[in-house]
C-alpha atoms as a PDB file:
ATOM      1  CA  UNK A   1      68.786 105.016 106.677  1.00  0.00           C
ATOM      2  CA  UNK A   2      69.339 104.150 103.199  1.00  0.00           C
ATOM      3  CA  UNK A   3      72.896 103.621 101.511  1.00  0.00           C
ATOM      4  CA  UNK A   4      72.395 107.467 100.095  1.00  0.00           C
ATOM      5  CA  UNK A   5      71.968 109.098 103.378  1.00  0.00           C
ATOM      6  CA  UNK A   6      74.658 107.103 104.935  1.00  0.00           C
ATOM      7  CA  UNK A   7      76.866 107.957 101.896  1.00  0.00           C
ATOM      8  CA  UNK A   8      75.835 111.210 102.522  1.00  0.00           C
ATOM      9  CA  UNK A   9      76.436 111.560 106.272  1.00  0.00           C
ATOM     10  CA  UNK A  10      79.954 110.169 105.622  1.00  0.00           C
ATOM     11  CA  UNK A  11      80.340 112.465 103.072  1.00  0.00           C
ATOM     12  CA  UNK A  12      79.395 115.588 105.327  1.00  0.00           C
ATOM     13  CA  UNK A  13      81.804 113.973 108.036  1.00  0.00           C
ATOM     14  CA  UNK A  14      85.170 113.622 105.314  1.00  0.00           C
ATOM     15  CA  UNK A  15      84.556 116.951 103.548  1.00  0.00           C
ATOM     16  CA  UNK A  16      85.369 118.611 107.379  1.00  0.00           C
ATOM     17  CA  UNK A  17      89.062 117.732 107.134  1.00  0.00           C
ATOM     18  CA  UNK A  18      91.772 118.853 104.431  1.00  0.00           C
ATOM     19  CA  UNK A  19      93.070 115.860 103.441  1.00  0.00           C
ATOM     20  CA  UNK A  20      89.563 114.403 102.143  1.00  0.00           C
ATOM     21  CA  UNK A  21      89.236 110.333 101.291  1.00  0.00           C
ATOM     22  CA  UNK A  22      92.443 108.034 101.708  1.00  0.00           C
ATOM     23  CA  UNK A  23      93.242 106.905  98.318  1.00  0.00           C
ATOM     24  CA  UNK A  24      91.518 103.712  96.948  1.00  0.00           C
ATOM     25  CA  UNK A  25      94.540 101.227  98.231  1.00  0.00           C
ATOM     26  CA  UNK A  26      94.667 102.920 101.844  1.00  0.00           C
ATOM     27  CA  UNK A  27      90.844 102.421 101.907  1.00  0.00           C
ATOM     28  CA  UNK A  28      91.514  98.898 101.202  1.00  0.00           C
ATOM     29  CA  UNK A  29      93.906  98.126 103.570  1.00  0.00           C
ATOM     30  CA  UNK A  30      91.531 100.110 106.135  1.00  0.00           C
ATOM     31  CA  UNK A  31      88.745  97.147 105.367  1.00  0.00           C
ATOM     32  CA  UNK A  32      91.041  94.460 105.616  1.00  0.00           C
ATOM     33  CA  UNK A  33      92.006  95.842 109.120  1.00  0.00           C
ATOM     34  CA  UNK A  34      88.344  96.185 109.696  1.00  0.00           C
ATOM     35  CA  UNK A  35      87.701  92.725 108.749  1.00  0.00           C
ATOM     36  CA  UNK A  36      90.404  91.403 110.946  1.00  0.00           C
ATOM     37  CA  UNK A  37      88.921  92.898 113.519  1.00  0.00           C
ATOM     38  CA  UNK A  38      85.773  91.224 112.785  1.00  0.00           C
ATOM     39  CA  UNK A  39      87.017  88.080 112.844  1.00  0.00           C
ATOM     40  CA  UNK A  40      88.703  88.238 115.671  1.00  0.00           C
ATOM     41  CA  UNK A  41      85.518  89.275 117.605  1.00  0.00           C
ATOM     42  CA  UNK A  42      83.907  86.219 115.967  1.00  0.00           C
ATOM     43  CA  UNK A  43      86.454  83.922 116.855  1.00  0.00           C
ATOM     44  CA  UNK A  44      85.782  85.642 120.484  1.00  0.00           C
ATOM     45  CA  UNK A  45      82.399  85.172 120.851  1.00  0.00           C
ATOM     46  CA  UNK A  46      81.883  81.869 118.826  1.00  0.00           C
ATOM     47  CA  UNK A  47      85.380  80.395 118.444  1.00  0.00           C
ATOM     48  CA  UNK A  48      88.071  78.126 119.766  1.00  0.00           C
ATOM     49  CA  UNK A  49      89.787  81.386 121.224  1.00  0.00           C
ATOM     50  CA  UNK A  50      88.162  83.546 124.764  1.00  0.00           C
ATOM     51  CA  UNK A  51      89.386  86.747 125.635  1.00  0.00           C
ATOM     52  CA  UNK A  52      92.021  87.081 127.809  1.00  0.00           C
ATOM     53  CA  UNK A  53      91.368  88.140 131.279  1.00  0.00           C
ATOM     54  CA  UNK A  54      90.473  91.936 131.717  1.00  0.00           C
ATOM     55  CA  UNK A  55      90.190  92.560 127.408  1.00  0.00           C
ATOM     56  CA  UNK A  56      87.245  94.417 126.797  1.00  0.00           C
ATOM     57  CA  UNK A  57      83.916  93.037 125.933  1.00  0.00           C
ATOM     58  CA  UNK A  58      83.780  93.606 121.519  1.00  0.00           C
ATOM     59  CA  UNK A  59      80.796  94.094 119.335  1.00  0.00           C
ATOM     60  CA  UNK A  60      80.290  92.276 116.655  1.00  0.00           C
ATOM     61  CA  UNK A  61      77.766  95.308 115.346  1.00  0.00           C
ATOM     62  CA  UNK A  62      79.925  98.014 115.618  1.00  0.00           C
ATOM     63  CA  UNK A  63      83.193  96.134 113.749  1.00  0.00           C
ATOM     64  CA  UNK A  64      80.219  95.378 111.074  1.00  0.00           C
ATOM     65  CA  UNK A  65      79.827  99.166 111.286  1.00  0.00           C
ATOM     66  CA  UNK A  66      83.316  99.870 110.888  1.00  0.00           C
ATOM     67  CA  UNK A  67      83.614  97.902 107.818  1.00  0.00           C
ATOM     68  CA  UNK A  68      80.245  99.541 106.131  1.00  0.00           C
ATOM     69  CA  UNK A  69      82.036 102.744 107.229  1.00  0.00           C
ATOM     70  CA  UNK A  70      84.704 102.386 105.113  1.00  0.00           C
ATOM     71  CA  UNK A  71      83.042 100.803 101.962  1.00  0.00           C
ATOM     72  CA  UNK A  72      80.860 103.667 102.209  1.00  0.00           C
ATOM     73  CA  UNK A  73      84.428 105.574 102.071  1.00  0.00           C
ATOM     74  CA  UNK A  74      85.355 104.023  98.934  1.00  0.00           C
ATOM     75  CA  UNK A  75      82.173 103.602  97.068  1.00  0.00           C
ATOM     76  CA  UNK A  76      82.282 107.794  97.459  1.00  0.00           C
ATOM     77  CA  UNK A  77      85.166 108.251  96.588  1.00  0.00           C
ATOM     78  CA  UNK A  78      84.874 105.869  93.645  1.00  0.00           C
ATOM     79  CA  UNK A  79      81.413 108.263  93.186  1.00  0.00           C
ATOM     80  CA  UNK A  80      79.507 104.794  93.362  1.00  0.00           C
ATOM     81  CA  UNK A  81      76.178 104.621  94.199  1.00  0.00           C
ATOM     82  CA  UNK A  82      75.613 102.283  96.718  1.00  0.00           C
ATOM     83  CA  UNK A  83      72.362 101.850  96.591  1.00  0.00           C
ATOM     84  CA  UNK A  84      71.558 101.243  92.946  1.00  0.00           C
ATOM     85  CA  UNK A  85      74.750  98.864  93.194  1.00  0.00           C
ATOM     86  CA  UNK A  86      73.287  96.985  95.977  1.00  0.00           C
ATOM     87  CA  UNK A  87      69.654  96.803  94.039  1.00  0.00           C
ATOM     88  CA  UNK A  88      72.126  95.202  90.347  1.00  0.00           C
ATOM     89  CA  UNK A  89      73.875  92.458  92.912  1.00  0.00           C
ATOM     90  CA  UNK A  90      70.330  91.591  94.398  1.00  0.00           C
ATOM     91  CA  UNK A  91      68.997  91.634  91.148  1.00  0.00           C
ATOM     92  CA  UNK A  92      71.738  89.571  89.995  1.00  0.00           C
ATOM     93  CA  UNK A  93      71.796  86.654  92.807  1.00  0.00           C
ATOM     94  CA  UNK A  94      67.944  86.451  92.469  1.00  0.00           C
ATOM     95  CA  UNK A  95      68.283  85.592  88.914  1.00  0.00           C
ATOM     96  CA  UNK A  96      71.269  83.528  89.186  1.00  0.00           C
ATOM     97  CA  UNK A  97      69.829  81.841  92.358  1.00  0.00           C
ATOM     98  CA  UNK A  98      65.934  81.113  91.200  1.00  0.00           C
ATOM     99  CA  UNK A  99      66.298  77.713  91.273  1.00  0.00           C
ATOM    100  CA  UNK A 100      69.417  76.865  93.391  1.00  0.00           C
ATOM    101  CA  UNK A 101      67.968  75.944  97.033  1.00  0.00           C
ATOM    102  CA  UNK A 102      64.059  75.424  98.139  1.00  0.00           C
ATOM    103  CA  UNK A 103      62.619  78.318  99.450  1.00  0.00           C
ATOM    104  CA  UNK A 104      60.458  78.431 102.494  1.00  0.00           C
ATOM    105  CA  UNK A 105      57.059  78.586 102.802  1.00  0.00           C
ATOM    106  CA  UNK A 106      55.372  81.980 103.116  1.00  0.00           C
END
């Protein structure tokens, strides 16, 4: 699925309730919960800190999914494009990267 058809899907999804896309600042606050919960699941599965007894096994995917959810949320709502956005950043890392690290062997 490309960054359209997921923006799409989404899109489908929000335009079935009234109130439509949480403003921009909600959205944000939404991915820094999001992102939380990310690291939290990190810190689960590769950190100093286990689960405590009987807490449900997390995913790792599905709090990354959570978090493209709601960038997808704002990127619509901001009527951005993800996917020529994502092609300017690559564009723009390759360029400023070229030289930075040795690559590997292909």
């Amino acid at each position: 699925m490309s960054f359209r058809e997921a923006q799409q899907a989404v899109d489908q999804w929000v335009g079935q309730f009234e109130q439509g896309y949480f403003t921009p600042l909600a959205n944000v606050a939404r991915l820094a919960e999001e992102i939380g919960e990310l690291a939290r699941e990190v810190n689960h599965q590769f950190g100093p800190k286990p689960k405590k007894p009987g807490e449900p096994p997390g995913s790792i995917s599905m709090e990354l999914a959570d978090i493209l959810f709601v960038v997808i949320c704002i990127a619509n709502s901001q009527h951005i494009d993800l996917d020529d956005a994502f092609a300017q950043m690559m564009a723009k890392v390759n360029a400023r990267d070229a030289g930075r690290w040795t690559r590997k062997a292909r």
